[in-house]
Protein backbone atom coordinates (compact mmCIF):
# COMPACT_ATOMS: atom_id res chain seq x y z
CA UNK A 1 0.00 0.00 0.00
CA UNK A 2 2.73 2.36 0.94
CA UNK A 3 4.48 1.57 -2.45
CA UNK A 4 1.58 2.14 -4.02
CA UNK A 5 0.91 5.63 -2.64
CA UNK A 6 4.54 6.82 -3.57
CA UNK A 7 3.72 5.85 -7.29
CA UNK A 8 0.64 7.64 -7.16
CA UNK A 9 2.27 10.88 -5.49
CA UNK A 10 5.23 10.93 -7.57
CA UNK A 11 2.67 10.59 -10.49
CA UNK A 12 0.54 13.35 -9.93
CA UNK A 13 3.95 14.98 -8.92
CA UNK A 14 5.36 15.11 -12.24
CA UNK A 15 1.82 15.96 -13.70
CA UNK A 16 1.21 18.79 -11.87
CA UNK A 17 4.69 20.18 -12.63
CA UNK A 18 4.03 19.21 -16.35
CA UNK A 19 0.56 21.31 -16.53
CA UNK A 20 2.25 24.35 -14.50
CA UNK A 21 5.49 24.51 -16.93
CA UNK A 22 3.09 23.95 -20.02
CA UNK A 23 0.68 26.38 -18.64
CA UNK A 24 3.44 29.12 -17.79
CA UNK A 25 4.25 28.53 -21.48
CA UNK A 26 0.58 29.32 -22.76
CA UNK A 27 0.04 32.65 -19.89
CA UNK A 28 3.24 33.74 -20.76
CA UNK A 29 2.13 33.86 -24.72
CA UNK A 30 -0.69 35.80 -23.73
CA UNK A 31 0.84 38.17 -21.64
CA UNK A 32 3.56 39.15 -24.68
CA UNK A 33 0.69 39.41 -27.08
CA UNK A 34 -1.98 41.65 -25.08
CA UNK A 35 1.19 43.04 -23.39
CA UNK A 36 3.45 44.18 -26.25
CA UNK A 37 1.59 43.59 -29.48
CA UNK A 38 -2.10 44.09 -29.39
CA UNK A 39 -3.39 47.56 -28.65
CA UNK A 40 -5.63 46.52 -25.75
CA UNK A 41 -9.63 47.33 -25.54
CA UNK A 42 -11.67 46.59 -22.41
CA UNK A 43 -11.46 42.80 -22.44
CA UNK A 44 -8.03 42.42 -23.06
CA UNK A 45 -6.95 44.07 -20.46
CA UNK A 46 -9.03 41.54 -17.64
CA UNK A 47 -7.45 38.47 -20.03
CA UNK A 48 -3.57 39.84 -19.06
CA UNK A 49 -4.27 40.73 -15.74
CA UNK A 50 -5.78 36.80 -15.76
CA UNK A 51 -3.01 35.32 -17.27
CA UNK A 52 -0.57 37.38 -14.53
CA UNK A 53 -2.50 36.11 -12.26
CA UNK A 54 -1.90 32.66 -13.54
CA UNK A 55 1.35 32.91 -14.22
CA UNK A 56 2.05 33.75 -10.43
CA UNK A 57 0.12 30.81 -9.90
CA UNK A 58 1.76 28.54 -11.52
CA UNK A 59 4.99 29.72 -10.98
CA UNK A 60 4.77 29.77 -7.02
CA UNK A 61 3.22 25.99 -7.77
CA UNK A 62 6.87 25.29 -9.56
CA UNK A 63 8.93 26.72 -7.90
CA UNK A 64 7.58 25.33 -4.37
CA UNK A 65 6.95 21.89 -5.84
CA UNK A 66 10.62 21.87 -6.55
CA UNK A 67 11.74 22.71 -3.10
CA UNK A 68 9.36 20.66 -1.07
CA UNK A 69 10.91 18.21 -3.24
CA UNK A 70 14.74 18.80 -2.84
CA UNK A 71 14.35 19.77 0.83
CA UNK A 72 11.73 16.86 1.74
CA UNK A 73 9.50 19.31 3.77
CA UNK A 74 6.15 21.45 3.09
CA UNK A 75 6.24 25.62 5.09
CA UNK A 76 2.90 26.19 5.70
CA UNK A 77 3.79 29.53 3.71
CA UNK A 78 4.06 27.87 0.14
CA UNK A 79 -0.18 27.47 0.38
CA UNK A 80 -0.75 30.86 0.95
CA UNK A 81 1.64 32.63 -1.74
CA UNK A 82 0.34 30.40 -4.39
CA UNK A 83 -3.08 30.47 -3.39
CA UNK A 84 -2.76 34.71 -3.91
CA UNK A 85 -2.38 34.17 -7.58
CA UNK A 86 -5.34 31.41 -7.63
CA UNK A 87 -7.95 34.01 -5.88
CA UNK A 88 -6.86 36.93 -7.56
CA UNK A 89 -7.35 34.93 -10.74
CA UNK A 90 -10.75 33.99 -9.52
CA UNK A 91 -11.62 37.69 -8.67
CA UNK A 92 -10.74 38.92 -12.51
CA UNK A 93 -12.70 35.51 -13.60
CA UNK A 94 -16.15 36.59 -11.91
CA UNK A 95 -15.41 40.80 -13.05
CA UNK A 96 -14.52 39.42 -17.07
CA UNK A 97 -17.56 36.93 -17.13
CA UNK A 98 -19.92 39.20 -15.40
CA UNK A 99 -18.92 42.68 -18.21
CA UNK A 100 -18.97 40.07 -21.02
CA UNK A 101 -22.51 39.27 -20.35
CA UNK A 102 -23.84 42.81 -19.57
CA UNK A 103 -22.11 44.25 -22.66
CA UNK A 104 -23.89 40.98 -24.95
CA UNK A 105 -27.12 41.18 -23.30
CA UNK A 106 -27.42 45.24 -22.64
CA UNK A 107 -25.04 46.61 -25.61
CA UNK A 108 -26.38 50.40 -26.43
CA UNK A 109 -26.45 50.74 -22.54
CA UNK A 110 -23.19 49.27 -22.02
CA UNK A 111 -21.64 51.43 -24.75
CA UNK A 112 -22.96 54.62 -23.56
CA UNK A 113 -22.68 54.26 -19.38
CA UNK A 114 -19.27 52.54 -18.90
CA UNK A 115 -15.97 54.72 -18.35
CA UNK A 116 -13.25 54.31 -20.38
CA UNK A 117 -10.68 53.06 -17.74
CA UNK A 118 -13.14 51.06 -16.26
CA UNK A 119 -10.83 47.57 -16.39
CA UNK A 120 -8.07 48.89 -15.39
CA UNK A 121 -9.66 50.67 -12.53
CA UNK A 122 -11.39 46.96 -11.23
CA UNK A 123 -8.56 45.36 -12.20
CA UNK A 124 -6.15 47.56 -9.51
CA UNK A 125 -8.71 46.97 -6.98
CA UNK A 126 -9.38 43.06 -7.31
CA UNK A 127 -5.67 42.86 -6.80
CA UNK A 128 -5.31 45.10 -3.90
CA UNK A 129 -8.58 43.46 -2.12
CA UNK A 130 -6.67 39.71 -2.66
CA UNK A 131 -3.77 40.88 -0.51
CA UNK A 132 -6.47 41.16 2.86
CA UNK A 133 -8.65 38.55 1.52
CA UNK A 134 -6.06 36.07 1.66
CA UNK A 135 -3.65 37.32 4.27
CA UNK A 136 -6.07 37.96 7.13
CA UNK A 137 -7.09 34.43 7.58
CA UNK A 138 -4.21 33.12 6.90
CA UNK A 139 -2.07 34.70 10.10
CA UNK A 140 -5.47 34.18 12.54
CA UNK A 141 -4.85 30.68 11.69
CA UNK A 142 -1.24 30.69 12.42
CA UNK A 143 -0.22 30.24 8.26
CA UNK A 144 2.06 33.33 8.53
CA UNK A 145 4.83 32.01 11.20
CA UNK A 146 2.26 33.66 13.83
CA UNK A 147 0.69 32.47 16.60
CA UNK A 148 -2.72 31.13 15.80
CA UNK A 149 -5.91 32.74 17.30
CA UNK A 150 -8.69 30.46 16.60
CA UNK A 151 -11.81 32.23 17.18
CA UNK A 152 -10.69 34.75 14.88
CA UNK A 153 -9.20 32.13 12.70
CA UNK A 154 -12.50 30.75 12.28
CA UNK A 155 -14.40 34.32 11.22
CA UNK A 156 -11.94 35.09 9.06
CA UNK A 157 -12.13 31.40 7.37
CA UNK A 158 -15.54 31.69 7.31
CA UNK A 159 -15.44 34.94 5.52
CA UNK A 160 -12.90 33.69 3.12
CA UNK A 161 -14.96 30.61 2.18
CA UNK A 162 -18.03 32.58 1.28
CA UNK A 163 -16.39 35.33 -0.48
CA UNK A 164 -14.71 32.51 -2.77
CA UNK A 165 -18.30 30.63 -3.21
CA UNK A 166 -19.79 33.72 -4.45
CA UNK A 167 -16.88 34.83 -6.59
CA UNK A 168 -17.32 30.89 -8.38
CA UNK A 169 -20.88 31.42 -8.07
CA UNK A 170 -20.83 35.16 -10.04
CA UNK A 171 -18.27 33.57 -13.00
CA UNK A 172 -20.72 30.34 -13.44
CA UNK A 173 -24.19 32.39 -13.54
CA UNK A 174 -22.71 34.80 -15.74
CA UNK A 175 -21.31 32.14 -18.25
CA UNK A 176 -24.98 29.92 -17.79
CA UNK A 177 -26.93 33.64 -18.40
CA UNK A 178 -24.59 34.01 -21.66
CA UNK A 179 -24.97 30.67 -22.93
CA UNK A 180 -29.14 31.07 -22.38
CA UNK A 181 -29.07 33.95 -23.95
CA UNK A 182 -27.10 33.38 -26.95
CA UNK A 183 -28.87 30.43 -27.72
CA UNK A 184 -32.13 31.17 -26.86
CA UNK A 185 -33.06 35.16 -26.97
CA UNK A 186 -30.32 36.96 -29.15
CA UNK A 187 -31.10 37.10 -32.93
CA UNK A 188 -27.23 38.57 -33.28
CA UNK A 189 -24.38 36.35 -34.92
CA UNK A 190 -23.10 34.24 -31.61
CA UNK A 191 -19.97 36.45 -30.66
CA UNK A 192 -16.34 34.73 -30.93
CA UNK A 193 -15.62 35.67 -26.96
CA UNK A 194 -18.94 33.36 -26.10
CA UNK A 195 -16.43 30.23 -26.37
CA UNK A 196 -13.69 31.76 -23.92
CA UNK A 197 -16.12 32.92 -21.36
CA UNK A 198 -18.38 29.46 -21.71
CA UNK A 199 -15.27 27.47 -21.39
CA UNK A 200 -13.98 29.31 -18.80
CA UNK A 201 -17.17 28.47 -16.10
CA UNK A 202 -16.73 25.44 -17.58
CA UNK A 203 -12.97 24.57 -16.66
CA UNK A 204 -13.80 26.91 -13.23
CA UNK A 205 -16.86 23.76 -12.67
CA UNK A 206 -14.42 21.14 -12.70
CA UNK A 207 -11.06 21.91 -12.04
CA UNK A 208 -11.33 25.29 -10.20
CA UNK A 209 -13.68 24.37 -7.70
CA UNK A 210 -12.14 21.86 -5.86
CA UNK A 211 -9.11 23.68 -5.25
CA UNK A 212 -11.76 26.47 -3.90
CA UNK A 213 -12.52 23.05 -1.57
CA UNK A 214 -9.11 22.42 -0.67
CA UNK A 215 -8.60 25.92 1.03
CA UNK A 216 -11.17 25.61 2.75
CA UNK A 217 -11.55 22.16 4.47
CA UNK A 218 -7.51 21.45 4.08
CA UNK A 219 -7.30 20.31 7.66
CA UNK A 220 -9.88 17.82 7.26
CA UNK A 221 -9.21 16.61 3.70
CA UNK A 222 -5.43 16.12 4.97
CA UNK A 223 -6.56 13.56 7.64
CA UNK A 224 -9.88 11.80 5.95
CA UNK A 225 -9.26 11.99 2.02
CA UNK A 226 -5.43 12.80 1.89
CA UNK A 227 -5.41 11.77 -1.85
CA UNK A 228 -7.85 14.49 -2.31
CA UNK A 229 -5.10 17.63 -1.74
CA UNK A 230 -2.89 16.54 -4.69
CA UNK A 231 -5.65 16.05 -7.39
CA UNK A 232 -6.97 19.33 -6.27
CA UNK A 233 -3.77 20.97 -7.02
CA UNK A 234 -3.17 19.21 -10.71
CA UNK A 235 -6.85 20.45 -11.14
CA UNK A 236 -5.89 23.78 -10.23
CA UNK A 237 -3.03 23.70 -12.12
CA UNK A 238 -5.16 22.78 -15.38
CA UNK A 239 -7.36 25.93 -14.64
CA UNK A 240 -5.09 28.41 -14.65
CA UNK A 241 -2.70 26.35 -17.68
CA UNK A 242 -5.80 25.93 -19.95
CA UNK A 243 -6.98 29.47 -20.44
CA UNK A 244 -4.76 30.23 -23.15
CA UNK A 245 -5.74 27.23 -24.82
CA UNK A 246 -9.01 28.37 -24.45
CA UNK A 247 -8.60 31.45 -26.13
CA UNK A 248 -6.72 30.57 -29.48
CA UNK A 249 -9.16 27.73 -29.69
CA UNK A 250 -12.52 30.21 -29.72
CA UNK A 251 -10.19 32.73 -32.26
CA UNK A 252 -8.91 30.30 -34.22
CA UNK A 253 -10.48 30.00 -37.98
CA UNK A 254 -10.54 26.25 -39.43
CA UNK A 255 -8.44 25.75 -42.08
CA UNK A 256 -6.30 29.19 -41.62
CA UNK A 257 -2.91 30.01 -40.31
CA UNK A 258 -2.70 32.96 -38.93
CA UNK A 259 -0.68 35.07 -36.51
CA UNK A 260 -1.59 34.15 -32.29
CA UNK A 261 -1.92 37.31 -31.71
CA UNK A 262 -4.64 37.66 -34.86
CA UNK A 263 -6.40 34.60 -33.48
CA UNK A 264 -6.23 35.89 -29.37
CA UNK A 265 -7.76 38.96 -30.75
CA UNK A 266 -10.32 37.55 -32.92
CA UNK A 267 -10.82 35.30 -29.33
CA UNK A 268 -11.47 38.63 -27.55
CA UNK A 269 -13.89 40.45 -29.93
CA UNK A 270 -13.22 43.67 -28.12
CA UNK A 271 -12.64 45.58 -31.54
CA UNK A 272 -9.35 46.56 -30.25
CA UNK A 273 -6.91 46.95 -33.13
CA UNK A 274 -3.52 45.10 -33.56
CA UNK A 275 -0.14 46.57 -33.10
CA UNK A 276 3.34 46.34 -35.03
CA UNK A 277 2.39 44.95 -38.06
CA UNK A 278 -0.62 47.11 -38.89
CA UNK A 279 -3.07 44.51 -39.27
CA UNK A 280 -6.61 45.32 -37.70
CA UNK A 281 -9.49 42.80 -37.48
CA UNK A 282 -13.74 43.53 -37.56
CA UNK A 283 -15.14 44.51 -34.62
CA UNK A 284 -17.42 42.28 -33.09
CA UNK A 285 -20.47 43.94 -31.47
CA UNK A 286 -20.69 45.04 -27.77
């Protein structure tokens, strides 16, 4: 039994660190394009604060993975820094989802009411809200090399846990409200960003959620399901690698080669217009 558990660590081991190099890969496309290439509209600019996000995901994941490993030990610590880049990435998840589907389903409204720095503006404060979100319960419960206070542990867990249900609950509505609506209501062409934000819910369903789990019950999962923890984390790891995949697959034209950073715009459909080579692309509708 114990020899079988090693094979099945060191498996999902190697996995994990697999998905989080090959997903580093993929964010770290994304973040040139929308970062260097592509003049950026509304949308892009959630999709490269996502794929930072991501990318400080995944790279904490690494780069701890590799250490626990050399040094045979787990700091408390390593759950907490990686877990900054997995909330703040759930934060820009619900705020993307939830604009996509008011600007499909309320577009004249949308165009007229919404300030112009608008993303940029959310996007500064989901990151600066992460930092208490995730800090706060984290040294009440003794993560932060501090002594542990548990009454206040538990408010602040609580907190934590509900804020993260409703931030999963805001990205999945939104996505289900865009999918009903494009399908059922709208008499407009279906837009090329309805793939990214559909298959985002969906990948935040399955392999998002139980991370969102793991956070929260870690002390009991550790000591009643302890295979649960690592398949959680590969799951994670697929979340945050897969969005980029995402992306070029909803932009991509069949039978075309084109440029990734014609295809990640075409993905967008924020009728921003390409940099550096002068090529611009149709707008899609708001």
């Amino acid at each position: 039994m114990f020899g079988l558990w090693r094979t099945f660590t060191s498996v999902v081991f190697y996995l994990t660190l697999a998905v989080g190099l090959g997903g580093l890969l993929g964010n770290g496309l994304v973040l040139w394009h929308l970062g260097l290439r592509i003049k950026k509209g509304p949308f892009s600019v959630y999709v490269l604060h996502l794929a930072a996000a991501d990318s400080l995901f995944l790279g904490c994941q690494v780069v701890f993975s590799i250490v626990q490993t050399a040094l045979g030990s787990q700091d408390s610590l390593y759950l907490v820094v990686t877990f900054l880049g997995f909330a703040t990435g759930l934060w820009l998840l619900a705020a993307f989802s939830l604009e996509r589907c008011v600007s499909e389903i309320f577009p004249d409204c949308y165009a007229s009411c919404r300030p112009r720095h608008a993303s940029g503006v959310v996007c500064g404060l989901l990151w600066a809200l992460t930092l208490p979100a995730v800090l706060l319960p984290a040294h009440a419960c003794g993560q932060l090399r501090a002594r542990a206070r548990p009454l206040a542990c538990l408010r602040y867990h609580a907190a934590s846990v509900a804020w993260l249900l409703a931030l999963a609950c805001v990205a999945g509505v939104a996505a289900l409200v865009l999918f009903l609506w494009v399908a059922c209501c709208s008499r407009r062409p279906r837009p090329r960003f309805y793939g990214a934000v559909l298959g985002s819910g969906l990948l935040l369903l399955f392999c998002g959620l139980p991370y969102v789990l793991y956070w929260s019950l870690r002390p009991l999962l550790h000591f009643l399901l302890p295979v649960f923890p690592p398949l959680a984390t590969l799951l994670a790891c697929v979340h945050a690698g897969s969005k980029p995949l995402i992306y070029f697959t909803a932009g991509r034209q069949p039978g075309k080669r084109e440029p990734l950073r014609a295809v990640l715009q075409r993905a967008l459909g924020d009728g921003a217009q390409l940099g550096a080579a002068g090529l611009s692309l149709p707008m899609s509708p708001l």
